[in-house]
N, C-alpha and C. Protein backbone atom coordinates (compact mmCIF):
# COMPACT_ATOMS: atom_id res chain seq x y z
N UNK A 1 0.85 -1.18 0.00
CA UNK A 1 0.00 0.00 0.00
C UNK A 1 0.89 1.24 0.00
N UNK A 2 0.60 2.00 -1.05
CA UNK A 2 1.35 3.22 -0.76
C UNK A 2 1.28 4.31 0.04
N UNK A 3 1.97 4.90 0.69
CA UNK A 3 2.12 5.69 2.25
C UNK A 3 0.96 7.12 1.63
N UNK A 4 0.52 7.40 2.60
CA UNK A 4 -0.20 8.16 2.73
C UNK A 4 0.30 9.86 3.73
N UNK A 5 -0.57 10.20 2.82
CA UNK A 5 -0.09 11.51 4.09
C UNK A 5 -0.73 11.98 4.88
N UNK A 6 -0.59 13.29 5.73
CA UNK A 6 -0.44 13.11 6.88
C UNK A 6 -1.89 14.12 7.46
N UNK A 7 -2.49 13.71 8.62
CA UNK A 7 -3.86 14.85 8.85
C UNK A 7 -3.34 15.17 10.15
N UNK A 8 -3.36 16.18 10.06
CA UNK A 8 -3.02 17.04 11.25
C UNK A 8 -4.42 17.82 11.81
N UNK A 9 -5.01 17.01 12.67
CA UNK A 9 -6.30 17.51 12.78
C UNK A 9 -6.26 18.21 14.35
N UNK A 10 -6.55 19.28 14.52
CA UNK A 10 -6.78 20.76 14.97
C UNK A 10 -7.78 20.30 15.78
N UNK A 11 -8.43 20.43 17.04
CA UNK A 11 -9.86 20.48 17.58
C UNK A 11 -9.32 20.99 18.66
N UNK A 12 -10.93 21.25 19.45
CA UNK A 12 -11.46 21.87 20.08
C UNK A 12 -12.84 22.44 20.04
N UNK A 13 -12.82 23.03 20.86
CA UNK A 13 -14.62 23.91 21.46
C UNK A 13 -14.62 25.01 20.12
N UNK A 14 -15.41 25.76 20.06
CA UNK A 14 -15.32 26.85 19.08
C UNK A 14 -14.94 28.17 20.31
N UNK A 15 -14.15 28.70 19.44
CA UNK A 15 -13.15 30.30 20.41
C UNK A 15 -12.20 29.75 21.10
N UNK A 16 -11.11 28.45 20.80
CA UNK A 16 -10.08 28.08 21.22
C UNK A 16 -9.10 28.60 20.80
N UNK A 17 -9.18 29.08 19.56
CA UNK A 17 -7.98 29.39 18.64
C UNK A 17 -7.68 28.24 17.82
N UNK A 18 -8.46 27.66 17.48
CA UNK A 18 -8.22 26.49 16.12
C UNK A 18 -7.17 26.87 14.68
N UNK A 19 -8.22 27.64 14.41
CA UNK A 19 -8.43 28.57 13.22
C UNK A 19 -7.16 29.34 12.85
N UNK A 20 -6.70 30.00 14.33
CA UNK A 20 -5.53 30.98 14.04
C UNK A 20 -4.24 30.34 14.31
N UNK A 21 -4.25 29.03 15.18
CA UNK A 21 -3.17 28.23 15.30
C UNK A 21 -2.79 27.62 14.04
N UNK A 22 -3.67 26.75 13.72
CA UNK A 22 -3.78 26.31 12.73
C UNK A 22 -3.15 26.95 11.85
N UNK A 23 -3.46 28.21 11.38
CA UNK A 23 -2.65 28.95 10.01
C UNK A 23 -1.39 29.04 10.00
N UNK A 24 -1.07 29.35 11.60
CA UNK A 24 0.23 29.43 11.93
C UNK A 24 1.08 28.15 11.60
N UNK A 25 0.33 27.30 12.09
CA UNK A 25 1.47 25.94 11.93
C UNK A 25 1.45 25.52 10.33
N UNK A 26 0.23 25.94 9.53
CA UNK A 26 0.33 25.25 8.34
C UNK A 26 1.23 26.25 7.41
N UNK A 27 1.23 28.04 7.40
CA UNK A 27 2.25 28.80 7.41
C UNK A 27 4.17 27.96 7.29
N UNK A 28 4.12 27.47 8.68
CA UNK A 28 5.32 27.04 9.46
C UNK A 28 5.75 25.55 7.83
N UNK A 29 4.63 25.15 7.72
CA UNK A 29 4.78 23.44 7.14
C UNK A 29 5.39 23.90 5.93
N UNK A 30 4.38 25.01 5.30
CA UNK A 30 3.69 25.22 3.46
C UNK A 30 5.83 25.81 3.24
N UNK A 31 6.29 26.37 3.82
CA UNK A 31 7.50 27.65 4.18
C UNK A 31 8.70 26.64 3.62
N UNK A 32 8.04 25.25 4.23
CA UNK A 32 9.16 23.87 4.10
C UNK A 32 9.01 22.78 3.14
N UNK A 33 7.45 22.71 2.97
CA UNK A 33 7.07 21.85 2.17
C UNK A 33 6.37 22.19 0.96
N UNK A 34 5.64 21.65 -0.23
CA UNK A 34 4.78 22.32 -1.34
C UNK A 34 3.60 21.30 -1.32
N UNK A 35 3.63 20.26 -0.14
CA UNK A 35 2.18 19.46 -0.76
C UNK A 35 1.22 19.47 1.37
N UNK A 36 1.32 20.54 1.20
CA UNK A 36 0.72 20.74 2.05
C UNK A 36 -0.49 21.92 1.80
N UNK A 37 -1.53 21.25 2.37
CA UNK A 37 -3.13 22.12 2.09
C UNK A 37 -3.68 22.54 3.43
N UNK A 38 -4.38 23.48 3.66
CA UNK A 38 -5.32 24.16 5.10
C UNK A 38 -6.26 23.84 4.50
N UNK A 39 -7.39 23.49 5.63
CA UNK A 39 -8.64 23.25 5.70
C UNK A 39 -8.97 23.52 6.92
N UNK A 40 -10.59 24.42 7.03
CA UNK A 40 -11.16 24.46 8.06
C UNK A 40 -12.55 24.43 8.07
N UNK A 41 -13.08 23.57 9.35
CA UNK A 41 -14.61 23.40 9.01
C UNK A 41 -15.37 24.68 9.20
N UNK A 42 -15.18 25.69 9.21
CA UNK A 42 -16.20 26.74 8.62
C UNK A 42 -16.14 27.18 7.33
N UNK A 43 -15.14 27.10 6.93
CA UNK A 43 -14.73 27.18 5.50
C UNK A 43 -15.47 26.00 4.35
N UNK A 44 -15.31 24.90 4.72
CA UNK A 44 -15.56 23.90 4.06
C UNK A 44 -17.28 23.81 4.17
N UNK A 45 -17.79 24.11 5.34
CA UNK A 45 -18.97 24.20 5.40
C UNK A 45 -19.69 24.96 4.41
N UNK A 46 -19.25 26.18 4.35
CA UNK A 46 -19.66 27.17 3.55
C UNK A 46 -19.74 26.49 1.99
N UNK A 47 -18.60 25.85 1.70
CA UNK A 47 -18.75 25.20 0.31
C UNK A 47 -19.04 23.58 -0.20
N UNK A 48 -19.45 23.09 1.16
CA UNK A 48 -20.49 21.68 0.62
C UNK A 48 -21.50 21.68 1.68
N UNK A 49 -21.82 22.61 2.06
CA UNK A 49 -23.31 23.34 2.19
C UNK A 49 -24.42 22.32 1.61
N UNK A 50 -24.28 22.38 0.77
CA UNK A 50 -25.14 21.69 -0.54
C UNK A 50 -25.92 20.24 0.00
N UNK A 51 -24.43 19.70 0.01
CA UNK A 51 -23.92 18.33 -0.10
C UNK A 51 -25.26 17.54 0.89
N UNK A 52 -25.10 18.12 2.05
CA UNK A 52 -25.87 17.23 2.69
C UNK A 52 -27.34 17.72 2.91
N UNK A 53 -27.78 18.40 1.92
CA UNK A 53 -28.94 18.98 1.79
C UNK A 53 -30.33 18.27 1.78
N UNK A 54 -30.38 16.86 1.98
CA UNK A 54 -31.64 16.16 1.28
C UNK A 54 -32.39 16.33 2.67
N UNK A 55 -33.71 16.38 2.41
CA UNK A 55 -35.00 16.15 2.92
C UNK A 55 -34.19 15.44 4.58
N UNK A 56 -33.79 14.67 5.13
CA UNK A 56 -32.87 13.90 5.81
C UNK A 56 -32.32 14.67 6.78
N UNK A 57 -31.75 15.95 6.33
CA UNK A 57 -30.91 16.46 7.36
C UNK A 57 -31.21 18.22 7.21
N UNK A 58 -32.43 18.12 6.56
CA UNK A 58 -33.15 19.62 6.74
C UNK A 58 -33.51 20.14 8.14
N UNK A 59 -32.67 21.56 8.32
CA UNK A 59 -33.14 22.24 9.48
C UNK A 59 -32.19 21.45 10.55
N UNK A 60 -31.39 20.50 10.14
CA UNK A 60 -30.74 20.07 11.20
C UNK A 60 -28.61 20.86 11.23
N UNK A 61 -29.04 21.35 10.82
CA UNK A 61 -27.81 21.95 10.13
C UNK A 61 -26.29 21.58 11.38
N UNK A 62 -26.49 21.58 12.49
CA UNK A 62 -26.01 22.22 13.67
C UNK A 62 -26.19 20.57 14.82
N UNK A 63 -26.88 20.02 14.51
CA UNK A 63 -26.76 18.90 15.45
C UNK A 63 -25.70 17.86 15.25
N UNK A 64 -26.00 16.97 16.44
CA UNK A 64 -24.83 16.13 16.72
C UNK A 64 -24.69 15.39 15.42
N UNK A 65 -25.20 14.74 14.92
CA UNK A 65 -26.33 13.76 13.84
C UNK A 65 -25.73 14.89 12.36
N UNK A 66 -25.61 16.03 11.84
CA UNK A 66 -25.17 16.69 10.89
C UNK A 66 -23.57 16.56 10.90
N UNK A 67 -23.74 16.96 11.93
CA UNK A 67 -21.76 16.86 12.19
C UNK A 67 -21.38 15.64 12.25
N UNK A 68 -21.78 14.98 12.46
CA UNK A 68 -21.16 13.78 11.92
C UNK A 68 -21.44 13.25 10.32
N UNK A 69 -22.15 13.44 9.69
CA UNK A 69 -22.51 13.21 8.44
C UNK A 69 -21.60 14.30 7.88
N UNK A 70 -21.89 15.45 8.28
CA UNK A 70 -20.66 15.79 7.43
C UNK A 70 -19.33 15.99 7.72
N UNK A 71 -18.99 15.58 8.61
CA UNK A 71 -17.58 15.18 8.93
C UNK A 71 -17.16 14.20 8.06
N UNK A 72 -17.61 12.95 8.10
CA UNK A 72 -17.38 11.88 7.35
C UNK A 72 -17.61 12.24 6.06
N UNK A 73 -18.00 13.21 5.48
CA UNK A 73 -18.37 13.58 3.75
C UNK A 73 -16.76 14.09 3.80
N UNK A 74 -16.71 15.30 4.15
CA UNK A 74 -15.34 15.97 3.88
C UNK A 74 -14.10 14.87 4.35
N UNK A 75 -14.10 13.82 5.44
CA UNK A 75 -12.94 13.08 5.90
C UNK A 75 -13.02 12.24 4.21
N UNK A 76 -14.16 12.09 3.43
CA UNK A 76 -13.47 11.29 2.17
C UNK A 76 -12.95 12.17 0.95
N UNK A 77 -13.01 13.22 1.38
CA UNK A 77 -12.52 14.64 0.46
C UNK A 77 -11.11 13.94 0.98
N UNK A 78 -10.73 14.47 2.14
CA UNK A 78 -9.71 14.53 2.62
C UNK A 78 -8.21 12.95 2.35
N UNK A 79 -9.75 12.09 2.50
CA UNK A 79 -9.51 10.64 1.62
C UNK A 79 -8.44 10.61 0.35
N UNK A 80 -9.06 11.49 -0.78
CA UNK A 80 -8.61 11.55 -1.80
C UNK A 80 -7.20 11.99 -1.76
N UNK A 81 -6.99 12.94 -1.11
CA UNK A 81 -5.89 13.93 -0.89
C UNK A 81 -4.90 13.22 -0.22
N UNK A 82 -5.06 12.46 0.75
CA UNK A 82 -3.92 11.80 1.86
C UNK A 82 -3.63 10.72 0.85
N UNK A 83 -4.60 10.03 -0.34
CA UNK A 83 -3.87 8.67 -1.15
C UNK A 83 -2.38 9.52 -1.92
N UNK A 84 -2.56 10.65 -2.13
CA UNK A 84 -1.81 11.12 -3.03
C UNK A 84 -0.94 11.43 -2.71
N UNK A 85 -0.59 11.46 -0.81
CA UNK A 85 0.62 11.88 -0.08
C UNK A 85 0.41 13.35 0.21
N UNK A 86 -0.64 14.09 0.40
CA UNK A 86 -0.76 15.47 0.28
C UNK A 86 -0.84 15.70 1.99
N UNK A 87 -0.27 16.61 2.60
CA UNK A 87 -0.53 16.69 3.86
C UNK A 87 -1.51 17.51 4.09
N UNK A 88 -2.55 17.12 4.92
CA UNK A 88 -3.59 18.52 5.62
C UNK A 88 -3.43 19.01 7.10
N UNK A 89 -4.01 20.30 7.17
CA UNK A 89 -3.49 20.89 8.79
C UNK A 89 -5.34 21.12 8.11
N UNK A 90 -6.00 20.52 9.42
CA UNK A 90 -7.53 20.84 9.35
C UNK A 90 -8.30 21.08 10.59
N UNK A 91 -8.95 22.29 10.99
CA UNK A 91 -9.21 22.77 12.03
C UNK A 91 -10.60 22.79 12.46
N UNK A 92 -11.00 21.89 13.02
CA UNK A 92 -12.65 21.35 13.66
C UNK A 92 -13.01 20.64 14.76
N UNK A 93 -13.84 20.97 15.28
CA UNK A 93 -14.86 20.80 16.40
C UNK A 93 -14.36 19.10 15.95
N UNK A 94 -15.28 18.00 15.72
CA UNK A 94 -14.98 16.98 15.15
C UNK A 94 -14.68 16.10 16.51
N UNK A 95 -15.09 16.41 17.81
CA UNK A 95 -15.26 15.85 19.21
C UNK A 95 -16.20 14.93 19.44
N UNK A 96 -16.15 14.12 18.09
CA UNK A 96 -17.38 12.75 18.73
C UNK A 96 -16.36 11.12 17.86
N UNK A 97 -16.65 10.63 18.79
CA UNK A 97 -16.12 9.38 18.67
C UNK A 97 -16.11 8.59 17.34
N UNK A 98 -17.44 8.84 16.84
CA UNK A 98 -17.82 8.20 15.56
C UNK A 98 -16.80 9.18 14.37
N UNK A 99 -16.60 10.15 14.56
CA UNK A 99 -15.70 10.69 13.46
C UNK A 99 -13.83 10.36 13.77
N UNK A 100 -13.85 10.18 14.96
CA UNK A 100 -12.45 9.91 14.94
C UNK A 100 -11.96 8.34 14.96
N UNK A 101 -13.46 7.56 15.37
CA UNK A 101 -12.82 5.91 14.78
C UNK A 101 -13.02 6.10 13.11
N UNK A 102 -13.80 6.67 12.67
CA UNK A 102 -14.18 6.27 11.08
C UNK A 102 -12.70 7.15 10.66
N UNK A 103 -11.73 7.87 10.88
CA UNK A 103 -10.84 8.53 11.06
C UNK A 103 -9.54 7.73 10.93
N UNK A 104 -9.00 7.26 12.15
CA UNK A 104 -8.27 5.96 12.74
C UNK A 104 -8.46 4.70 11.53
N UNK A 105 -9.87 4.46 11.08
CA UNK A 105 -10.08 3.02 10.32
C UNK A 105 -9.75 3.65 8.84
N UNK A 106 -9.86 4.39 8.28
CA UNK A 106 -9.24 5.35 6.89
C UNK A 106 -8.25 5.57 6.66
N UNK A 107 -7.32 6.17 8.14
CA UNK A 107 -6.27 6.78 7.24
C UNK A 107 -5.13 6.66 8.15
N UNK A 108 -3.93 6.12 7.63
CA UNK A 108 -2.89 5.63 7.86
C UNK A 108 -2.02 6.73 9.38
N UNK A 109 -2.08 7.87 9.02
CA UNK A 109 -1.24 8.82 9.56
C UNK A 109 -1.92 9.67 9.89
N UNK A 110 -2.52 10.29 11.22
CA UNK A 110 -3.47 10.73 12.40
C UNK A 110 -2.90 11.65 13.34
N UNK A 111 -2.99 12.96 13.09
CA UNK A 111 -1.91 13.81 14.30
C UNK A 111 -2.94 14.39 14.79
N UNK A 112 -3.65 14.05 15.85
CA UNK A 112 -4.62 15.26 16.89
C UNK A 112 -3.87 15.67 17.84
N UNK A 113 -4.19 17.15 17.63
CA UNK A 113 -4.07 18.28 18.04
C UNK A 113 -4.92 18.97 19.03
N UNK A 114 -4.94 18.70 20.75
CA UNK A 114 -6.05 19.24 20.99
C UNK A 114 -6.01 20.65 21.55
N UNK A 115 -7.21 21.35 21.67
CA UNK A 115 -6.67 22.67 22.14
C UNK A 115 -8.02 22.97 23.08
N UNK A 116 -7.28 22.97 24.29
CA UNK A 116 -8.62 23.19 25.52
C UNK A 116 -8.46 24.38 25.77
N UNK A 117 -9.46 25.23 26.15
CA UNK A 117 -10.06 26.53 27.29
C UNK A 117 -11.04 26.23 27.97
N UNK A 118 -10.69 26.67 29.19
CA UNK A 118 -12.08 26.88 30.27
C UNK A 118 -13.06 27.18 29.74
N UNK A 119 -13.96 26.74 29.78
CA UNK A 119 -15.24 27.52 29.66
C UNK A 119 -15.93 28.49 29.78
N UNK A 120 -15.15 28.79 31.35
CA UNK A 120 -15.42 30.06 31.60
C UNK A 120 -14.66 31.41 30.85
N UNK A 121 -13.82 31.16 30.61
CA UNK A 121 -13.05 31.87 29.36
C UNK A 121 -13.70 31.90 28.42
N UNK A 122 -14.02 30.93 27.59
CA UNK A 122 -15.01 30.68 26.15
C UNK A 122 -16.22 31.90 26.53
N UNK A 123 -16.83 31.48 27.78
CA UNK A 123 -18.13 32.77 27.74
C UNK A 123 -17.86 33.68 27.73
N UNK A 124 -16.30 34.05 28.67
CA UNK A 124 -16.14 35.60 28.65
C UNK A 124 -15.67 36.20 27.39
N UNK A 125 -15.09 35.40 26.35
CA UNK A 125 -14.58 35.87 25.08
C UNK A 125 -15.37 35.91 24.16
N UNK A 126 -16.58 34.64 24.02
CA UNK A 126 -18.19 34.64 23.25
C UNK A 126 -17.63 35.52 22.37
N UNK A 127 -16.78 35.63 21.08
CA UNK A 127 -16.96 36.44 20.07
C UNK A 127 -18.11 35.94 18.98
N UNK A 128 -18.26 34.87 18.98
CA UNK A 128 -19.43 34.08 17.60
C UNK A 128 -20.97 34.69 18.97
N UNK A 129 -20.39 34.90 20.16
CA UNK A 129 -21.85 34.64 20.54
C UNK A 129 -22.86 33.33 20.81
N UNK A 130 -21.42 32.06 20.88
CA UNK A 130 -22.20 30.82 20.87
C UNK A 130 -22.79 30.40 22.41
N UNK A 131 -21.75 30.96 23.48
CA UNK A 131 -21.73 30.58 24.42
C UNK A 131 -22.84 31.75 25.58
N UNK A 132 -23.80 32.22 24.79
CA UNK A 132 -24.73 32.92 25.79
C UNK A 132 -25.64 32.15 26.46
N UNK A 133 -26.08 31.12 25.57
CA UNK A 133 -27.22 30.27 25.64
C UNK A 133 -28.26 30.23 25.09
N UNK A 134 -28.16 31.53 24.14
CA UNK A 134 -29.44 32.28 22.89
C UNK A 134 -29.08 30.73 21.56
N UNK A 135 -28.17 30.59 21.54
CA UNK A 135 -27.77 29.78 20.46
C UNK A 135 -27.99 28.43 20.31
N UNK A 136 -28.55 27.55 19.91
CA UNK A 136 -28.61 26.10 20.12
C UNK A 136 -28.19 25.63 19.11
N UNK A 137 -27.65 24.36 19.71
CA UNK A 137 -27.08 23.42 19.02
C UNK A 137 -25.41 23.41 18.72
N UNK A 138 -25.15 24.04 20.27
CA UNK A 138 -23.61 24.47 20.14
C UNK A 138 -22.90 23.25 21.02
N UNK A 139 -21.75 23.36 20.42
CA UNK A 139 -20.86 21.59 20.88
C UNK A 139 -20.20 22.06 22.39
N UNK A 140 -20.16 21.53 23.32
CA UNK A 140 -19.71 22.01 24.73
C UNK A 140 -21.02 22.95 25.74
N UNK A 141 -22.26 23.20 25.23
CA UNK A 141 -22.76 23.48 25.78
C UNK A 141 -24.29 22.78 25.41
N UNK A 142 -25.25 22.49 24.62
CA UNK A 142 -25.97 21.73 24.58
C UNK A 142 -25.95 20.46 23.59
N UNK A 143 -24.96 20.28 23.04
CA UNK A 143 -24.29 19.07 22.33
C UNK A 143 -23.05 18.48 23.28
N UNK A 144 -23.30 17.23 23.80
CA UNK A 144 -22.30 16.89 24.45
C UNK A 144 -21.31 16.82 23.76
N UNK A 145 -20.08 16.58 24.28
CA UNK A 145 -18.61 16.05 23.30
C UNK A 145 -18.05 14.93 23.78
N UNK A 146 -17.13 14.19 23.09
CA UNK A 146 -16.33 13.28 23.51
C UNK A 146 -14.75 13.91 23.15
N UNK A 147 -14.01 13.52 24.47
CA UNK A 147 -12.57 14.13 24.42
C UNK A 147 -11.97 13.39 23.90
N UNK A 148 -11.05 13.64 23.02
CA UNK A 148 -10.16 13.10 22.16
C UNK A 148 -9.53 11.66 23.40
N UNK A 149 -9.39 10.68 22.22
CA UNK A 149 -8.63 9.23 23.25
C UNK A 149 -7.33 9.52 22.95
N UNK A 150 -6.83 9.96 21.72
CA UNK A 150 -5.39 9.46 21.34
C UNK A 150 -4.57 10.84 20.83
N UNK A 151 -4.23 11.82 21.88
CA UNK A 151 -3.98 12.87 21.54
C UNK A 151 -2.52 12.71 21.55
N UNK A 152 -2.48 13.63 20.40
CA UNK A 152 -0.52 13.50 19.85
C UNK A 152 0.00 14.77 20.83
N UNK A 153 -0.75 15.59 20.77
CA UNK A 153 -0.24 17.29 21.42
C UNK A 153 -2.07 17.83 22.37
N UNK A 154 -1.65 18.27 23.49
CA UNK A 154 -2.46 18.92 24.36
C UNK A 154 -1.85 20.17 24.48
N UNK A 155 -3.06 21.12 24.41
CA UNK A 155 -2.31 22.72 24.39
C UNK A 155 -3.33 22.57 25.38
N UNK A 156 -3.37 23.55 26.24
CA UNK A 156 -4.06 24.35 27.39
C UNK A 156 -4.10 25.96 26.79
N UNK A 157 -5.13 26.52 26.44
CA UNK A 157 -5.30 27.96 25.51
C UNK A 157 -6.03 28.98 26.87
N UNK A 158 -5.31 29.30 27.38
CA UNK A 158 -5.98 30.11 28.27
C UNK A 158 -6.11 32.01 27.72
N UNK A 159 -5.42 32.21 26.65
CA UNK A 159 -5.39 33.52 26.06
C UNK A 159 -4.25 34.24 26.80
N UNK A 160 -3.16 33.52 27.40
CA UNK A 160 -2.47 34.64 28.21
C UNK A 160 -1.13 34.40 27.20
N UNK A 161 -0.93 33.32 26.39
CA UNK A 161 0.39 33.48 25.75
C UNK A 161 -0.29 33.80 24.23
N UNK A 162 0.88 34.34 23.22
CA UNK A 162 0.60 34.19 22.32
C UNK A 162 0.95 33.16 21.03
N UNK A 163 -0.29 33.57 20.08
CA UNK A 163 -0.55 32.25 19.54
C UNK A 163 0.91 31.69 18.78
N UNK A 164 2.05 32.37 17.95
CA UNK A 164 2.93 32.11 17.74
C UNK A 164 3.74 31.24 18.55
N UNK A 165 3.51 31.34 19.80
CA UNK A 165 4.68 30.47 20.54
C UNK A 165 4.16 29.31 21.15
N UNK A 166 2.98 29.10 21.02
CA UNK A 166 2.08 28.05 21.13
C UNK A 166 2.05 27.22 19.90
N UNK A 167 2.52 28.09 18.82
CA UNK A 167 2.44 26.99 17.95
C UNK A 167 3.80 26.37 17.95
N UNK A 168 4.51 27.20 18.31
CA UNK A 168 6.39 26.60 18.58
C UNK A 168 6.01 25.37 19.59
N UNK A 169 5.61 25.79 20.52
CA UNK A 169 5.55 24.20 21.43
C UNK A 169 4.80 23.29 20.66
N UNK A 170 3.71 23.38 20.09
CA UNK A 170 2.91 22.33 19.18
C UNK A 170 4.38 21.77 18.44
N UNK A 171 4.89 22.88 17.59
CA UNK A 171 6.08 21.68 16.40
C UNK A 171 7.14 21.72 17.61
N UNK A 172 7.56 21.52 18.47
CA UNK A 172 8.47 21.03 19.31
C UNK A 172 7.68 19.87 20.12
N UNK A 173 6.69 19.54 19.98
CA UNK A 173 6.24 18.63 20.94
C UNK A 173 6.45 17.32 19.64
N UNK A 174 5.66 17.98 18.59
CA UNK A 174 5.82 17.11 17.17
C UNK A 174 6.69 16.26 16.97
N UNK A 175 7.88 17.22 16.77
CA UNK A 175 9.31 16.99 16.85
C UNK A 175 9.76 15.79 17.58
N UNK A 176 9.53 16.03 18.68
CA UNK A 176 9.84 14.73 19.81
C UNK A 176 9.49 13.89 19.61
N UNK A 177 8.01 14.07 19.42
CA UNK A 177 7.45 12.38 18.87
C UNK A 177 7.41 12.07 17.51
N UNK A 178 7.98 12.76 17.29
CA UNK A 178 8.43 12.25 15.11
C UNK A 178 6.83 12.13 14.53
N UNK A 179 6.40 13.15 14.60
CA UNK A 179 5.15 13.60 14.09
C UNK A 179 5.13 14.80 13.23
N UNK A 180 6.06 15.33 12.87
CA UNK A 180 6.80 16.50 12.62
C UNK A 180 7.26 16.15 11.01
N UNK A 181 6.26 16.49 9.93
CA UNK A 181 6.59 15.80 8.76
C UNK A 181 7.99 16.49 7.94
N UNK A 182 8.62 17.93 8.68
CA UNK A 182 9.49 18.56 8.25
C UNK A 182 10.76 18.60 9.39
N UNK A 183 12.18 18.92 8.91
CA UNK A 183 13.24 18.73 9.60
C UNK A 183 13.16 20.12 11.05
């Protein structure tokens, strides 16, 4: 079987800093490498929108039951891309079990990335506004989660360092454990 490349998958709550870590480290990769791609699930949302549109999952846009359907749509996007050796840095919620065994059973090479904040932080920062309680169907507050089993890197994001040097410990933690697809 020919080697596959590599998912560097990003999670957390939403207002962790996914999004902006993420750029940073894939920045850090793209600088060293040329077959490296960013992906993020608000992004991707926006453009297979479509996809899971049938009668089925109308009005459900936001539940546990969507996110997983379309997790697993884009993880065979992502499918295509890792046969070809292409590396992804991909930044999503993606905190339920069923997406990270169907994950694990796909694809050869698996780097989670997790990135925790208090909660109580998350409310006080509420920039999306998810965490008032006006909002439903938000992951960490009326969607339960499941915490990652097999984490390569644990960040603790409390907002007091910045995100640049957080991402230095992410590729120094990498590093150590030869997860680190560049020298």
């Amino acid at each position: 079987m020919k080697k596959q490349g590599v998912l560097y998958n990003i999670t957390g709550l939403a207002g962790v800093g996914k999004t902006t870590m993420g750029e940073i480290f894939y920045k850090y990769l793209k600088e060293r490498r040329n077959d490296v791609v960013f992906m993020d699930g608000d992004i991707l949302r926006g453009i297979d929108g479509d996809a899971l549109s049938s009668e089925e999952y109308k009005g459900l846009e936001y539940t546990k039951e969507y996110r997983i359907a379309q997790g697993i749509y884009v993880y065979n996007y992502f499918k295509l891309l890792l046969e070809q050796n292409i590396n992804i840095v991909y930044c999503t919620i993606s905190l339920f079990d069923e997406l990270t065994n169907w994950r694990y059973e796909h694809f050869e090479n698996n780097v989670d990335i997790y990135i925790e904040t208090p909660m109580e932080i998350l409310k006080k920062n509420n920039k999306k506004n998810l965490y008032s309680g006006e909002v439903k169907d938000v992951v960490g507050m009326d969607i339960p989660f499941d915490m990652p089993k097999d984490i390569t890197t644990y960040i603790h994001n409390d907002f007091t360092r910045d995100p640049e040097d957080i991402v230095k410990e992410i590729i120094e933690d990498l590093r150590k454990k030869g997860k680190l697809i560049v020298d």
